[in-house]
Protein backbone atom coordinates (compact mmCIF):
# COMPACT_ATOMS: atom_id res chain seq x y z
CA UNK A 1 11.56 -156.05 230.44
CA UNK A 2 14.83 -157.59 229.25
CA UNK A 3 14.89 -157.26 224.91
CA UNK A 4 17.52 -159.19 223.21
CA UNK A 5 18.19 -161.01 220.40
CA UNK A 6 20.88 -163.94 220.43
CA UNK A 7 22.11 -165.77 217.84
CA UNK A 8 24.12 -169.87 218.86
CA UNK A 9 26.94 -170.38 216.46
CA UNK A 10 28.26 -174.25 215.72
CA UNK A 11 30.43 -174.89 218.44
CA UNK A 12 28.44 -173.64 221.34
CA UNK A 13 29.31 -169.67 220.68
CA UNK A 14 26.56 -167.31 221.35
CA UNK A 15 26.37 -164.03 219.91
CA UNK A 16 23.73 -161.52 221.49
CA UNK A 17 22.76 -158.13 220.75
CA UNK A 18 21.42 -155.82 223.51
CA UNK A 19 18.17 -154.35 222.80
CA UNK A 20 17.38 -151.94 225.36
CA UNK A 21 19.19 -148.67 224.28
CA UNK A 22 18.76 -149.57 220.32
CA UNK A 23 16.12 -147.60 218.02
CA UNK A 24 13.24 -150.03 217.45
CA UNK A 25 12.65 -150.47 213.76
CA UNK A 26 9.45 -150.24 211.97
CA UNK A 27 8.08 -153.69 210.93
CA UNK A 28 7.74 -153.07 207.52
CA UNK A 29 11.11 -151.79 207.43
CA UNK A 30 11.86 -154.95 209.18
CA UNK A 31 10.86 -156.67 206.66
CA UNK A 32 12.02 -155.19 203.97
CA UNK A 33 15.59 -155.36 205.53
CA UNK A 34 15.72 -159.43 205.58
CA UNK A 35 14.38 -159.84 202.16
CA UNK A 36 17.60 -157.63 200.69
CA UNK A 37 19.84 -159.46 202.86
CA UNK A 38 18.10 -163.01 202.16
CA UNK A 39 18.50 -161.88 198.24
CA UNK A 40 22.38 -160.69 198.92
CA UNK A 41 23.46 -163.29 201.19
CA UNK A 42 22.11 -165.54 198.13
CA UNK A 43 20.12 -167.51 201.05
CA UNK A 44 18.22 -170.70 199.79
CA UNK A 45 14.82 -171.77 201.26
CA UNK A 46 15.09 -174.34 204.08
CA UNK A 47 11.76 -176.03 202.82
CA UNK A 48 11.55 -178.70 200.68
CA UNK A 49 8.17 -176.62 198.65
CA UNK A 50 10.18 -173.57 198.65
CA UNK A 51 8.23 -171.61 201.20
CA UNK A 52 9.87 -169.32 203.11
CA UNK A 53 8.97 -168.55 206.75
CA UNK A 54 9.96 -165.48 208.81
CA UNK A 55 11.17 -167.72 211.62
CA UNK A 56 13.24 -170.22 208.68
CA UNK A 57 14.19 -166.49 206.68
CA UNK A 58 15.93 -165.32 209.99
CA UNK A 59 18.03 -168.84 210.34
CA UNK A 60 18.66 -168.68 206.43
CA UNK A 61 20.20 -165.26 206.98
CA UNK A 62 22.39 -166.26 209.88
CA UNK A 63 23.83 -169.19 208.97
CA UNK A 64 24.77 -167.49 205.31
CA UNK A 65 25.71 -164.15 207.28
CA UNK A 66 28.44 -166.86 209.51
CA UNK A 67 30.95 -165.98 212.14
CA UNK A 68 32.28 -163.19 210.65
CA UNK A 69 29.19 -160.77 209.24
CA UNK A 70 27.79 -161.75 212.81
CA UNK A 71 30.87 -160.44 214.19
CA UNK A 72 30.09 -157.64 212.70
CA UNK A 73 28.92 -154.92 215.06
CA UNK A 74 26.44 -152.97 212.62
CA UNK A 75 25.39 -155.33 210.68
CA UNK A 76 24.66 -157.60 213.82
CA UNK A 77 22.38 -154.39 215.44
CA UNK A 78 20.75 -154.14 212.38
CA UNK A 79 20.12 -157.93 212.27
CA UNK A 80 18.96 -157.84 215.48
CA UNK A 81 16.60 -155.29 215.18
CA UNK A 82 15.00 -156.73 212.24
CA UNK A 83 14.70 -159.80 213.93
CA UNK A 84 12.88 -158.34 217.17
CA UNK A 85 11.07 -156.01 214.81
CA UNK A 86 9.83 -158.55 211.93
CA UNK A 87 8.66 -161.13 214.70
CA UNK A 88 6.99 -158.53 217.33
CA UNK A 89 9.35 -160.23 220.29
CA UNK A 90 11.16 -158.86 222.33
CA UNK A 91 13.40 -161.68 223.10
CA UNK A 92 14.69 -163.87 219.94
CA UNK A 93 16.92 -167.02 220.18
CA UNK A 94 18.39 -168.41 216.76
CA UNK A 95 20.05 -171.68 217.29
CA UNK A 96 21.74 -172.65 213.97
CA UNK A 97 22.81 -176.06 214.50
CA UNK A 98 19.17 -177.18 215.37
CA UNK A 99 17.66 -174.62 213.27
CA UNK A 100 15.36 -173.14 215.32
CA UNK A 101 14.14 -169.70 216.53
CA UNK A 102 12.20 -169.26 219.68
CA UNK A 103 11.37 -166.13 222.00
């Protein structure tokens, strides 16, 4: 089964970040992971009421991580393990122009 996690940049560019030879990361830790890097990336909620989704926490930490943090090799495998991790998917598609994450 194929396990990625890909990430569409304004412009059309698509990042993605093999899965299948990466150490899985424990949920929790998953977790934990995107709420330092929501708090250090100085993310903002994408909601109006100030809830904050997993799905709308991912797209908050993308589009505040930009280009170049994505560019980023480790940081990028570490994103993408959270990701597949925190959401129980194997497959993950952020699209930051329209906002959305599906798998």
């Amino acid at each position: 089964m194929r396990s990625e996690v890909s990430v569409r940049l304004a412009g059309g560019q698509e990042l993605r970040f093999d899965l299948e030879d990466a150490t899985p990361m424990l949920q929790e830790q998953a977790r934990v992971w995107l709420d330092t890097q929501f708090v250090q990336l100085e993310c903002e909620p994408l909601r109006a009421t100030g809830k904050v989704l997993l799905a709308d926490k991912l797209v908050a930490i993308a589009r505040a991580a930009g280009p170049e943090l994505l560019a980023d090799p480790q940081w990028f495998a570490s994103f993408a393990r959270a990701a597949s991790a925190a959401l129980a998917k194997p497959v993950v598609r952020l699209d930051l122009d329209q906002l959305t994450v599906s798998y």
